[in-house]
PDB file of N, CA and C in Angstrom:
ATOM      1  N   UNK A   1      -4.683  -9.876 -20.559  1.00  0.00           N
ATOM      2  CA  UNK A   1      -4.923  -9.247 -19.282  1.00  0.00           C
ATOM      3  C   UNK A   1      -5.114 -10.338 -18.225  1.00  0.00           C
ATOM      4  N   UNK A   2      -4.493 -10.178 -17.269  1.00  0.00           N
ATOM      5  CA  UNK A   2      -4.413 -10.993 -16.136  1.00  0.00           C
ATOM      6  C   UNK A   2      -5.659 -10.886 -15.211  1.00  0.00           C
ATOM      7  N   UNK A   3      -6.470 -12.153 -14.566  1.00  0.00           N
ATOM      8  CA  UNK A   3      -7.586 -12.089 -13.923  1.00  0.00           C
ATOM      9  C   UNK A   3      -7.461 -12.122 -12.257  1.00  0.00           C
ATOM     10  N   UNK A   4      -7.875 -11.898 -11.646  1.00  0.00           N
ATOM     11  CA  UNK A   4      -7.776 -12.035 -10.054  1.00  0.00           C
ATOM     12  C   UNK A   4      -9.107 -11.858  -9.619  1.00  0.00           C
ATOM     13  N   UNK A   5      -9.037 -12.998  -8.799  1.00  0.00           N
ATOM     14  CA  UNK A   5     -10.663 -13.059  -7.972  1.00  0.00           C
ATOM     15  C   UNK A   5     -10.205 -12.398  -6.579  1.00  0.00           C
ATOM     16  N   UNK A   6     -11.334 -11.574  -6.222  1.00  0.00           N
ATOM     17  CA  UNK A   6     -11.288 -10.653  -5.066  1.00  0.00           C
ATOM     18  C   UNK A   6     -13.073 -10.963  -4.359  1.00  0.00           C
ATOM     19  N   UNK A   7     -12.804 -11.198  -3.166  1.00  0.00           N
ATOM     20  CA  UNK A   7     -14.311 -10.874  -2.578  1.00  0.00           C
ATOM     21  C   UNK A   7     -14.264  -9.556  -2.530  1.00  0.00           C
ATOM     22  N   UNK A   8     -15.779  -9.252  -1.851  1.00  0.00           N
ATOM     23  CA  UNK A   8     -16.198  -7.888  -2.111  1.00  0.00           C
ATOM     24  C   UNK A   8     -15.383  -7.278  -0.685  1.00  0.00           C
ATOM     25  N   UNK A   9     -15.502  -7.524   0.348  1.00  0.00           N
ATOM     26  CA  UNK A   9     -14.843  -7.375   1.677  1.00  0.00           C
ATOM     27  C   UNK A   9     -13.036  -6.293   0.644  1.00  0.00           C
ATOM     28  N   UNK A  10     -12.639  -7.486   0.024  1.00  0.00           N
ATOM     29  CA  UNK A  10     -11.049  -7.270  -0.287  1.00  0.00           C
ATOM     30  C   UNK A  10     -11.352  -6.012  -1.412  1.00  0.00           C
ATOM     31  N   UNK A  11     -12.150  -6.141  -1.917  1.00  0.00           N
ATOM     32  CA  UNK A  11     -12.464  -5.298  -3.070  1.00  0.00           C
ATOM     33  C   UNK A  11     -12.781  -4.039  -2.584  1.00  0.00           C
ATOM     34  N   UNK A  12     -13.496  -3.644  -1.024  1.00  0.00           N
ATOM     35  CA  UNK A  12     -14.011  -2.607  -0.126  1.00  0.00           C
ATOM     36  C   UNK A  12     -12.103  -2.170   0.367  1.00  0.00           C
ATOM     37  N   UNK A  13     -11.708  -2.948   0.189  1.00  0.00           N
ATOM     38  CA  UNK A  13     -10.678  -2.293   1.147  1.00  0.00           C
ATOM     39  C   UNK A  13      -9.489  -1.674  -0.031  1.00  0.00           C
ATOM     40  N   UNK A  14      -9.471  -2.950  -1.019  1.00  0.00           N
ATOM     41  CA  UNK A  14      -8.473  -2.391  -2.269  1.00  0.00           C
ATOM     42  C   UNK A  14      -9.299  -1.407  -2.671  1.00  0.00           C
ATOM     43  N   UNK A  15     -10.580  -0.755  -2.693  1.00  0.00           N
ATOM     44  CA  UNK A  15     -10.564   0.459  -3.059  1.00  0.00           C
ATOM     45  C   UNK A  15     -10.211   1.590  -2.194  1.00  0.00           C
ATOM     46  N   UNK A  16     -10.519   1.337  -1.133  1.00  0.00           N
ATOM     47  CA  UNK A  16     -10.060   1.915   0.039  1.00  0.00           C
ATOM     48  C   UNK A  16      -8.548   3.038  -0.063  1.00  0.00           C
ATOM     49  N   UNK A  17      -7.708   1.710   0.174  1.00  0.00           N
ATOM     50  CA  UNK A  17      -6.307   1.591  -0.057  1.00  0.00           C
ATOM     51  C   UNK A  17      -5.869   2.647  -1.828  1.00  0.00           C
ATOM     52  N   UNK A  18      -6.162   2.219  -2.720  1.00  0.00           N
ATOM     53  CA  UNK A  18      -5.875   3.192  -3.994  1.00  0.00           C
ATOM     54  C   UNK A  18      -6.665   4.837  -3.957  1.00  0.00           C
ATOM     55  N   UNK A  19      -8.124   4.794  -2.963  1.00  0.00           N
ATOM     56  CA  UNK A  19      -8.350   6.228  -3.179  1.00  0.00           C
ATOM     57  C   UNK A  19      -7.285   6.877  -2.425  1.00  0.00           C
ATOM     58  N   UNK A  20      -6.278   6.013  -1.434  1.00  0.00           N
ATOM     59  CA  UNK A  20      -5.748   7.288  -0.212  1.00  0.00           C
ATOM     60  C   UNK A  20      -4.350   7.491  -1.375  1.00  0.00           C
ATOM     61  N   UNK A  21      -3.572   8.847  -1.389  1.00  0.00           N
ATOM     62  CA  UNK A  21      -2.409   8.622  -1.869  1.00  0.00           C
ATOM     63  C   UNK A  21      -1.310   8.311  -0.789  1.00  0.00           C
ATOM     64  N   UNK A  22      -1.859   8.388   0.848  1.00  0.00           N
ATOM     65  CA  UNK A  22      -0.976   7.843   1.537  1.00  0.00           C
ATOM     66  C   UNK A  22      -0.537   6.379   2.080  1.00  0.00           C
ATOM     67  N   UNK A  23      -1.539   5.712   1.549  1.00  0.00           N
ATOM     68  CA  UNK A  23      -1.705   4.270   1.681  1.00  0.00           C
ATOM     69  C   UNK A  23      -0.961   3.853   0.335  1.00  0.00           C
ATOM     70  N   UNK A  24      -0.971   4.327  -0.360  1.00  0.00           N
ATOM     71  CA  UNK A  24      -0.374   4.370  -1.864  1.00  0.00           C
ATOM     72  C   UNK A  24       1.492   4.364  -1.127  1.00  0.00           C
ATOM     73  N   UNK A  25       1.499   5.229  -1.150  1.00  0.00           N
ATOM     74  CA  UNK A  25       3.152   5.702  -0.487  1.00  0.00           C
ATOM     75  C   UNK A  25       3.336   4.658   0.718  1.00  0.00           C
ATOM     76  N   UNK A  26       2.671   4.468   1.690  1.00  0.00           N
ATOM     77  CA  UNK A  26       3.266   3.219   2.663  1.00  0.00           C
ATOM     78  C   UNK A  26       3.025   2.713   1.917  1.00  0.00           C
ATOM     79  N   UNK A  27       2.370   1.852   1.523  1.00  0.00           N
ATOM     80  CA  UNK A  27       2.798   0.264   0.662  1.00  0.00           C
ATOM     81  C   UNK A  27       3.647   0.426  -0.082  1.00  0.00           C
ATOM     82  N   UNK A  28       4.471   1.591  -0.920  1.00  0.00           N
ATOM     83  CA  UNK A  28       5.265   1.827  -1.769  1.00  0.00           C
ATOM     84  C   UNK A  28       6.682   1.931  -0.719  1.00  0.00           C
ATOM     85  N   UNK A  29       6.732   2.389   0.079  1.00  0.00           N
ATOM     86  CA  UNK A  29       7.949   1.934   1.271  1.00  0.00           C
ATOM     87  C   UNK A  29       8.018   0.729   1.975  1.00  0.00           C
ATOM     88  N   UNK A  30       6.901   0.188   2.110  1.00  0.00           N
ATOM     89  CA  UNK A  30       7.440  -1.202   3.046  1.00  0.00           C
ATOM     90  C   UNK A  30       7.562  -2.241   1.654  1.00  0.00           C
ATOM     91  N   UNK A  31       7.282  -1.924   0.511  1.00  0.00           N
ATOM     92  CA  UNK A  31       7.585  -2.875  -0.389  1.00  0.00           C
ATOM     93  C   UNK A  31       8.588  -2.436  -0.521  1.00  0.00           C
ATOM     94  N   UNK A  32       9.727  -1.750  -0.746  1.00  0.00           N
ATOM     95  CA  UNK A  32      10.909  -1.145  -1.259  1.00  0.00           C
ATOM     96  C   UNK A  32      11.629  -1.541  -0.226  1.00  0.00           C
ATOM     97  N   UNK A  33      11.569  -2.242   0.724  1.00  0.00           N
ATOM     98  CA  UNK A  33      12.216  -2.344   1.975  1.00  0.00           C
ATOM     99  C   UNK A  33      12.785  -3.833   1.819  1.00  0.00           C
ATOM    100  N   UNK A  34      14.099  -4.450   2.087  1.00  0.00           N
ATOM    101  CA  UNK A  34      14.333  -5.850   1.844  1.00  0.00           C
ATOM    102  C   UNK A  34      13.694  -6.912   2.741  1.00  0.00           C
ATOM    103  N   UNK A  35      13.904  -6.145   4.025  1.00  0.00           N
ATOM    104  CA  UNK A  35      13.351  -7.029   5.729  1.00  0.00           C
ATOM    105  C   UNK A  35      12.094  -6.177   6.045  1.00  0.00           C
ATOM    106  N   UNK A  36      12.371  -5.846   7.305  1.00  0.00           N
ATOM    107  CA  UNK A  36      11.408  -5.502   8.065  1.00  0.00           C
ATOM    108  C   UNK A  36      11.227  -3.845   8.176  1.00  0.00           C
ATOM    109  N   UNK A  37      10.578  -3.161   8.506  1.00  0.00           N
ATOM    110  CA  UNK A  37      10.398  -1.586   8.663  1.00  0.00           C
ATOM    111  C   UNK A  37       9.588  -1.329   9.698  1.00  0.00           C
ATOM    112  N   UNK A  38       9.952  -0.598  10.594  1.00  0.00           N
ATOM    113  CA  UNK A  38       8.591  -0.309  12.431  1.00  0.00           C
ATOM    114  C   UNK A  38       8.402   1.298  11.312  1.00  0.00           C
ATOM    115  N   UNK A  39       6.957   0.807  12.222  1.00  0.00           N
ATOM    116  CA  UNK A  39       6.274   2.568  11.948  1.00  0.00           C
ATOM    117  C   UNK A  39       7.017   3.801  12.364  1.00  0.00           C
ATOM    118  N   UNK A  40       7.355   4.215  12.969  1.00  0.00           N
ATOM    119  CA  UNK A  40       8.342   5.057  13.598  1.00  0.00           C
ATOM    120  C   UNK A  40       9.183   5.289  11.593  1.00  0.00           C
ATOM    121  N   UNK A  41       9.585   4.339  11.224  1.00  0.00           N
ATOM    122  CA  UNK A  41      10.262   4.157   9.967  1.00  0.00           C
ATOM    123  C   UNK A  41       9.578   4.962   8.993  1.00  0.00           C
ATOM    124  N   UNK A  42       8.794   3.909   8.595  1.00  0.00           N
ATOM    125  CA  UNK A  42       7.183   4.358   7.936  1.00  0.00           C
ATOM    126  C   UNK A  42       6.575   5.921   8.169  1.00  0.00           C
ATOM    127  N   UNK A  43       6.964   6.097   8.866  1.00  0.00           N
ATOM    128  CA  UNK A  43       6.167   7.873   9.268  1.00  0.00           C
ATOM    129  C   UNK A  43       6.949   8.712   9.162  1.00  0.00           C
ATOM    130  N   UNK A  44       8.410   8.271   9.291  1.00  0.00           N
ATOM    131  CA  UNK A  44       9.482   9.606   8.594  1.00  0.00           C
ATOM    132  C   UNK A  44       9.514   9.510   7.237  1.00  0.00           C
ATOM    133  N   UNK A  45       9.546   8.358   6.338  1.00  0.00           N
ATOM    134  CA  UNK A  45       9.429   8.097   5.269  1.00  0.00           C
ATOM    135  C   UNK A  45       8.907   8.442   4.575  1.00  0.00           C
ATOM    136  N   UNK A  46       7.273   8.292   4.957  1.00  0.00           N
ATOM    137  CA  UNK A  46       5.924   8.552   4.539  1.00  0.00           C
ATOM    138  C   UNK A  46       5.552  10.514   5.021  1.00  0.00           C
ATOM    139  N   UNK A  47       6.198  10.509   5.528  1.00  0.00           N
ATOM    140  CA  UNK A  47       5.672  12.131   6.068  1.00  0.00           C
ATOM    141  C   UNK A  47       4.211  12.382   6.748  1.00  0.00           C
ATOM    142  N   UNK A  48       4.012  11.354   7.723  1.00  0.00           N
ATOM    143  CA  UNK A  48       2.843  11.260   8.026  1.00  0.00           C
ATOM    144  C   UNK A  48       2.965  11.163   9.379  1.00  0.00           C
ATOM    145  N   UNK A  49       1.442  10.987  10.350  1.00  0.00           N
ATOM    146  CA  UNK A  49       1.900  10.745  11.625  1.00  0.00           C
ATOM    147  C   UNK A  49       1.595   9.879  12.195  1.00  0.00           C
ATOM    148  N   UNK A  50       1.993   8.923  13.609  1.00  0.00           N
ATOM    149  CA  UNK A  50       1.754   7.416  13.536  1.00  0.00           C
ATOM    150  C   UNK A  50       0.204   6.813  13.696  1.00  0.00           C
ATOM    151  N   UNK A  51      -0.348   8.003  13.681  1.00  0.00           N
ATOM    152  CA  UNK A  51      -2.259   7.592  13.896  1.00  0.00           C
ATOM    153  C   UNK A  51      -2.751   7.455  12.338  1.00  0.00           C
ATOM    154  N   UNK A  52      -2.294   8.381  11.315  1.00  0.00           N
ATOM    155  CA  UNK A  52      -2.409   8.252   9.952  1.00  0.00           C
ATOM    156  C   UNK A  52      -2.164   6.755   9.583  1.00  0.00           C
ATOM    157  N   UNK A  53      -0.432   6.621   9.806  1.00  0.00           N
ATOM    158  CA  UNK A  53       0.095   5.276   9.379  1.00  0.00           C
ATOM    159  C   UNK A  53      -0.354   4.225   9.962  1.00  0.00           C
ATOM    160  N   UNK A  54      -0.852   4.251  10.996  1.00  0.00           N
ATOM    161  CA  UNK A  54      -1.592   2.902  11.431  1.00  0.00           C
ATOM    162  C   UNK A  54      -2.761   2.612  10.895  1.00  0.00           C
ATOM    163  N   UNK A  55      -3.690   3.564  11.039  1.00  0.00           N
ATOM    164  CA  UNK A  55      -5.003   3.229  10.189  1.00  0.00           C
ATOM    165  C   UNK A  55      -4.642   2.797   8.840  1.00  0.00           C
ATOM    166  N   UNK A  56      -3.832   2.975   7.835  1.00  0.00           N
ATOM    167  CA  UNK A  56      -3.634   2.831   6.456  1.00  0.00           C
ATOM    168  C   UNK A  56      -2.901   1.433   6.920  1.00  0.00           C
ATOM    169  N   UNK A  57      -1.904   1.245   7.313  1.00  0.00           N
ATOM    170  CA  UNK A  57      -1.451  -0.075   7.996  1.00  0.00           C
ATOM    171  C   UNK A  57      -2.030  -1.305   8.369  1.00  0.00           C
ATOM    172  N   UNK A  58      -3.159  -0.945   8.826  1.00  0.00           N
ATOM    173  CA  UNK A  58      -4.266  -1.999   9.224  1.00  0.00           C
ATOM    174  C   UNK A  58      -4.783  -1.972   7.875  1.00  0.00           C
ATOM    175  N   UNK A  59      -5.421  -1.209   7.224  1.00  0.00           N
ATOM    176  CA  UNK A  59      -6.024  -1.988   5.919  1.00  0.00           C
ATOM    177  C   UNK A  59      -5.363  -2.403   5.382  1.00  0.00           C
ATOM    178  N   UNK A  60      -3.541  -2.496   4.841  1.00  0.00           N
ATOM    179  CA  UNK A  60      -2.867  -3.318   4.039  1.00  0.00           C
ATOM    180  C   UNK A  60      -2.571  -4.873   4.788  1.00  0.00           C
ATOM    181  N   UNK A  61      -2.941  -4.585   5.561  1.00  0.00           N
ATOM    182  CA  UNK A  61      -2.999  -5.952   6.599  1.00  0.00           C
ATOM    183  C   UNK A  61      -4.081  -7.059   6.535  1.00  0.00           C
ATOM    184  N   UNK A  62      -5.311  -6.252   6.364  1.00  0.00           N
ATOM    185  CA  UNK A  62      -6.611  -6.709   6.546  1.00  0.00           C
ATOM    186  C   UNK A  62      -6.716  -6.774   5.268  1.00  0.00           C
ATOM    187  N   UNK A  63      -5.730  -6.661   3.617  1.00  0.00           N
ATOM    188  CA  UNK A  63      -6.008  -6.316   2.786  1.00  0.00           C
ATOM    189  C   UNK A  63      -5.329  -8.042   2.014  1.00  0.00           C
ATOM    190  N   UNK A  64      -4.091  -7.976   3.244  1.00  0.00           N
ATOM    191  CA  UNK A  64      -3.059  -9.469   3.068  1.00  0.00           C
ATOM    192  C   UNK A  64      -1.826  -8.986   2.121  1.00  0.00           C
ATOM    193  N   UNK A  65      -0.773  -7.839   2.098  1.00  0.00           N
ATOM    194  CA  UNK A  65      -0.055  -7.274   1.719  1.00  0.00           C
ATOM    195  C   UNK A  65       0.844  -7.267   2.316  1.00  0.00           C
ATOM    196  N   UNK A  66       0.411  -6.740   3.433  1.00  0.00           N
ATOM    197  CA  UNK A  66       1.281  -6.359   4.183  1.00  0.00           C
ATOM    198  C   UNK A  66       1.272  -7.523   5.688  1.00  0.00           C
ATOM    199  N   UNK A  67       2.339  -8.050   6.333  1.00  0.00           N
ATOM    200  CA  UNK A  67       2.350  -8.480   7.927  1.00  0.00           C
ATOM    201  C   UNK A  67       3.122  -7.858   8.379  1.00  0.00           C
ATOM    202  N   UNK A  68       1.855  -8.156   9.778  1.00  0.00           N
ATOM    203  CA  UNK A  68       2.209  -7.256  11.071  1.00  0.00           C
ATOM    204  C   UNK A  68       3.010  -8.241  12.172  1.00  0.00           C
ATOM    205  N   UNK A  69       4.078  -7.742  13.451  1.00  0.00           N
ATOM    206  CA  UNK A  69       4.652  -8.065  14.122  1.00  0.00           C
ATOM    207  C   UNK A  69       4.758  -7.342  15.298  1.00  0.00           C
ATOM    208  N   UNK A  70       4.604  -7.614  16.046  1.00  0.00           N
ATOM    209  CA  UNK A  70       4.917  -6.931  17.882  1.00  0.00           C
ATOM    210  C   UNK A  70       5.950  -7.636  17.945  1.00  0.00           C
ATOM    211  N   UNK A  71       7.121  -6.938  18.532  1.00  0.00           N
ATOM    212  CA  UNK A  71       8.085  -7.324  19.255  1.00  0.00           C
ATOM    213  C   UNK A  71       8.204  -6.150  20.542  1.00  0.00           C
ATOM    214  N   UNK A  72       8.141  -6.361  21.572  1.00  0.00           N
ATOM    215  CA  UNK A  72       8.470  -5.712  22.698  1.00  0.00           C
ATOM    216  C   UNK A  72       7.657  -4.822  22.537  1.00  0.00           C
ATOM    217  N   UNK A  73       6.526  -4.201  22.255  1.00  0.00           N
ATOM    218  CA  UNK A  73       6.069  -3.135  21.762  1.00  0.00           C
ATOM    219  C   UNK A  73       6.337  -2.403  20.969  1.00  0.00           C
ATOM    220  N   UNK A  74       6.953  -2.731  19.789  1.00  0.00           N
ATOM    221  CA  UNK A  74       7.153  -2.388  18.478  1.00  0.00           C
ATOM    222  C   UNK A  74       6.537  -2.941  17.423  1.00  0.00           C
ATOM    223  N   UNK A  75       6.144  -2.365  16.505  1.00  0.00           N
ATOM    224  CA  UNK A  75       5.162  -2.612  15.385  1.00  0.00           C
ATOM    225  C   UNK A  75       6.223  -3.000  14.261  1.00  0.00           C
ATOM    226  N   UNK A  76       6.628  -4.017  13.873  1.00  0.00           N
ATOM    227  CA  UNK A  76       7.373  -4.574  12.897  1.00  0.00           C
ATOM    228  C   UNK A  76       6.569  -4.765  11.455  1.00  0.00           C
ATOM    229  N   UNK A  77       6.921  -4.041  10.537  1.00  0.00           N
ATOM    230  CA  UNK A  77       5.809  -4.536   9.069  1.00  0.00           C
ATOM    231  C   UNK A  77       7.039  -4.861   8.237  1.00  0.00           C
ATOM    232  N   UNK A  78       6.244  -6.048   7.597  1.00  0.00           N
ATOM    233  CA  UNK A  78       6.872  -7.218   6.333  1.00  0.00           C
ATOM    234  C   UNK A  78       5.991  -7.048   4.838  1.00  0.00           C
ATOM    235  N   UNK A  79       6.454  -6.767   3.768  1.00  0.00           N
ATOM    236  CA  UNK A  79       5.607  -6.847   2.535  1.00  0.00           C
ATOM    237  C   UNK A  79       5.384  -8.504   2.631  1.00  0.00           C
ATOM    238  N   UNK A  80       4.583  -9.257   1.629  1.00  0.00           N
ATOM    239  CA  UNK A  80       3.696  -9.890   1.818  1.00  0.00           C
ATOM    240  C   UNK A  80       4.012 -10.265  -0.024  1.00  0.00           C
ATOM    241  N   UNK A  81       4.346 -11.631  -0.354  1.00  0.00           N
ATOM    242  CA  UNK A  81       4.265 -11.919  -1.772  1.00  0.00           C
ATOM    243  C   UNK A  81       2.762 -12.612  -1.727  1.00  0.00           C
ATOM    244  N   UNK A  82       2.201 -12.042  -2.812  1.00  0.00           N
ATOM    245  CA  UNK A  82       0.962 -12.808  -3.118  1.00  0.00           C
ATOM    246  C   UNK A  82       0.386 -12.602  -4.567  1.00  0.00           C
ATOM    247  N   UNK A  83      -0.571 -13.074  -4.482  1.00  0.00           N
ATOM    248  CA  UNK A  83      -1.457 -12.199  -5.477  1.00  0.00           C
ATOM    249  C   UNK A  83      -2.445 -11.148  -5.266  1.00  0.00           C
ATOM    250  N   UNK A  84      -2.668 -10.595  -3.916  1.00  0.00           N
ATOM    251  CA  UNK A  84      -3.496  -9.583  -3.850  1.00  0.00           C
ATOM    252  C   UNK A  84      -2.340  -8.738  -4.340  1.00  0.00           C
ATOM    253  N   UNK A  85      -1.196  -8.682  -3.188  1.00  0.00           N
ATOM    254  CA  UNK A  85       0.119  -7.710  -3.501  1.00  0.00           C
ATOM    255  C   UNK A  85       0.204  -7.464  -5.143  1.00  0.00           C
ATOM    256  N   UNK A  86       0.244  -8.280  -5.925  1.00  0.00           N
ATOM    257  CA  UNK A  86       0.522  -8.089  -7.486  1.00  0.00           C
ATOM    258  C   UNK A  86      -0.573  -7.227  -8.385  1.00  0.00           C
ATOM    259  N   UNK A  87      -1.700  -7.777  -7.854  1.00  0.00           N
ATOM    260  CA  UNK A  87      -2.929  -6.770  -7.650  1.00  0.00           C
ATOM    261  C   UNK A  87      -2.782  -5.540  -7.598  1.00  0.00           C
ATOM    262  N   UNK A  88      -2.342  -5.064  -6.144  1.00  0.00           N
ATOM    263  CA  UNK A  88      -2.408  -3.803  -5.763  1.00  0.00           C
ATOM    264  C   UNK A  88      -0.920  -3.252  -6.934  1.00  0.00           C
ATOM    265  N   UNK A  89      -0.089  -3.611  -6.769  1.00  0.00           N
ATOM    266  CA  UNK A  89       1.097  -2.807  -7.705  1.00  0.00           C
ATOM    267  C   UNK A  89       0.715  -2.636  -8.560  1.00  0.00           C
ATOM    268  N   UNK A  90       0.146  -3.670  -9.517  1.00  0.00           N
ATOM    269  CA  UNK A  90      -0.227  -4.022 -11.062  1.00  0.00           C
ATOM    270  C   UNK A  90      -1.448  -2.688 -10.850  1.00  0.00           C
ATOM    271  N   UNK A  91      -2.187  -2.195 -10.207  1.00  0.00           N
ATOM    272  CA  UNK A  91      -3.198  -1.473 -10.147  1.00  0.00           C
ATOM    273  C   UNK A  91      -2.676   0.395  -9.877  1.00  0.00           C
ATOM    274  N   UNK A  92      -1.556   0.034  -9.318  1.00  0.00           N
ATOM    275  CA  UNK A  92      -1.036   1.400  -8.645  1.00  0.00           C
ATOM    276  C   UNK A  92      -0.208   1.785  -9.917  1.00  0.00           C
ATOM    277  N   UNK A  93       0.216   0.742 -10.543  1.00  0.00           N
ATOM    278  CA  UNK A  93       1.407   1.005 -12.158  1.00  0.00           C
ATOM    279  C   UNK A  93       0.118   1.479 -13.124  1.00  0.00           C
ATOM    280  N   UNK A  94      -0.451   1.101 -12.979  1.00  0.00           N
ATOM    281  CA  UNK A  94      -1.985   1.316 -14.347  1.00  0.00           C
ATOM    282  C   UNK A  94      -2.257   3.047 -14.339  1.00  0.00           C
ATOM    283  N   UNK A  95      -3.060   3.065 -12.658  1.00  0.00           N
ATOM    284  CA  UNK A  95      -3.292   4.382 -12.291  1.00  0.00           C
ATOM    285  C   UNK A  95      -2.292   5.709 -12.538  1.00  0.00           C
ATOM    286  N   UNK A  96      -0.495   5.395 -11.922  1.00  0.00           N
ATOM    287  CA  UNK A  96       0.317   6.258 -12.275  1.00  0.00           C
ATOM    288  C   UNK A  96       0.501   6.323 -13.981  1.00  0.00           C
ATOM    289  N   UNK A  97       0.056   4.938 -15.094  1.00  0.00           N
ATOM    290  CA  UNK A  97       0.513   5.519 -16.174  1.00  0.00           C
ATOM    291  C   UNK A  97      -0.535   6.309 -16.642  1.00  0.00           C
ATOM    292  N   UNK A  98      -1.761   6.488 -16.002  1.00  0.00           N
ATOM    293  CA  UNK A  98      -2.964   7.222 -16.608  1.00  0.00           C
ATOM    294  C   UNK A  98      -2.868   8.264 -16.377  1.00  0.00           C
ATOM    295  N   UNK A  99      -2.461   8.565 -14.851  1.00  0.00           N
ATOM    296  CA  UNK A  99      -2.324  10.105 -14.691  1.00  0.00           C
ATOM    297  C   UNK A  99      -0.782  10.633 -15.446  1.00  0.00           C
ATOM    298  N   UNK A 100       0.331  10.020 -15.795  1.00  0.00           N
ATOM    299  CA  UNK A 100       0.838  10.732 -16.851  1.00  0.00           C
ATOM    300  C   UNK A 100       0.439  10.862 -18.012  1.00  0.00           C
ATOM    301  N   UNK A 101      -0.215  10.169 -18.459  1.00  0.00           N
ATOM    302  CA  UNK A 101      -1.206  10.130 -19.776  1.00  0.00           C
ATOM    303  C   UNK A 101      -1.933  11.896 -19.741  1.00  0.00           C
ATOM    304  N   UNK A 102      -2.622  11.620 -18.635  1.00  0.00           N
ATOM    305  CA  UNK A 102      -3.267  13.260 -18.290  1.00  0.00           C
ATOM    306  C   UNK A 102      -2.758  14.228 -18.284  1.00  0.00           C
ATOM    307  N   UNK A 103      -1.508  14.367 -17.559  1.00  0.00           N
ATOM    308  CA  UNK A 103      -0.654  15.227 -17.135  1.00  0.00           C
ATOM    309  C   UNK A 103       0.202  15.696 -18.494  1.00  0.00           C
ATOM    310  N   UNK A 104       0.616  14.309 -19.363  1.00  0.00           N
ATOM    311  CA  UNK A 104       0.922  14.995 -21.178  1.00  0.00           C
ATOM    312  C   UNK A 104      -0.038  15.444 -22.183  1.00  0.00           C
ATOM    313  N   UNK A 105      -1.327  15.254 -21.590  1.00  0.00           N
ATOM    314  CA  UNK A 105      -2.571  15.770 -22.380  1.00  0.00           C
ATOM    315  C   UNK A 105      -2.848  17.250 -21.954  1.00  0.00           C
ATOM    316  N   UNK A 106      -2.350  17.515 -20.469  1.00  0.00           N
ATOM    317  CA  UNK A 106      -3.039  19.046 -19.890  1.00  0.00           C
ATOM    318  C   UNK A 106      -1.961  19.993 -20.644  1.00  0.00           C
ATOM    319  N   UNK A 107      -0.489  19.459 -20.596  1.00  0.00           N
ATOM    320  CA  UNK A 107       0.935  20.304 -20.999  1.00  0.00           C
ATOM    321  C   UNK A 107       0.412  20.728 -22.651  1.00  0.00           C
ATOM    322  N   UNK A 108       0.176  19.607 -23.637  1.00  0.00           N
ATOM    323  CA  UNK A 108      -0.262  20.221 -25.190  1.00  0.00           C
ATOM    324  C   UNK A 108      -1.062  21.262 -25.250  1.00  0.00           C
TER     325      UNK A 108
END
């Protein structure tokens, strides 16, 4: 099992970030994305609206996942290679195999 040091600050926000399932889904689109993605993007994608996606936006930001960009007044977002990022996937892959775990336990 792989270790990662997190302050508590990052640890407040990565929990943050995994209770929402919509913060779950943007980070799951702007990672799936090769370049860049504006919110406008993100919110048809996500099925959400741009006050939702920004607040969840700022914590993957403040989280170091995700970067942010203004251009002309456009909100430009970039996924982010790191190790928090590997973190959060490696954490979001765990969670989805548990809840199928559940979901083949409720069907028997």
């Amino acid at each position: 099992m792989e270790r990662y040091y997190v302050n508590p600050e990052e640890l407040a926000v990565l929990h943050m970030c995994l209770s929402s399932k919509l913060c779950m889904r943007i980070f799951r689109i702007i990672s799936a994305e090769k370049g860049a993605i504006n919110i406008s993007a993100i919110c048809r994608k996500a099925g959400c609206s741009t006050g939702n996606a920004k607040r969840h936006l700022q914590r993957l930001v403040r989280l170091g996942v995700v970067e942010e960009e203004q251009l002309c007044g456009l909100h430009i977002f970039y996924p982010k290679q790191g190790e928090m990022a590997r973190l959060l996937r490696r954490t979001m892959e765990e969670l989805e195999a548990e809840a199928d775990k559940c979901a083949l336990r409720g069907k028997a």
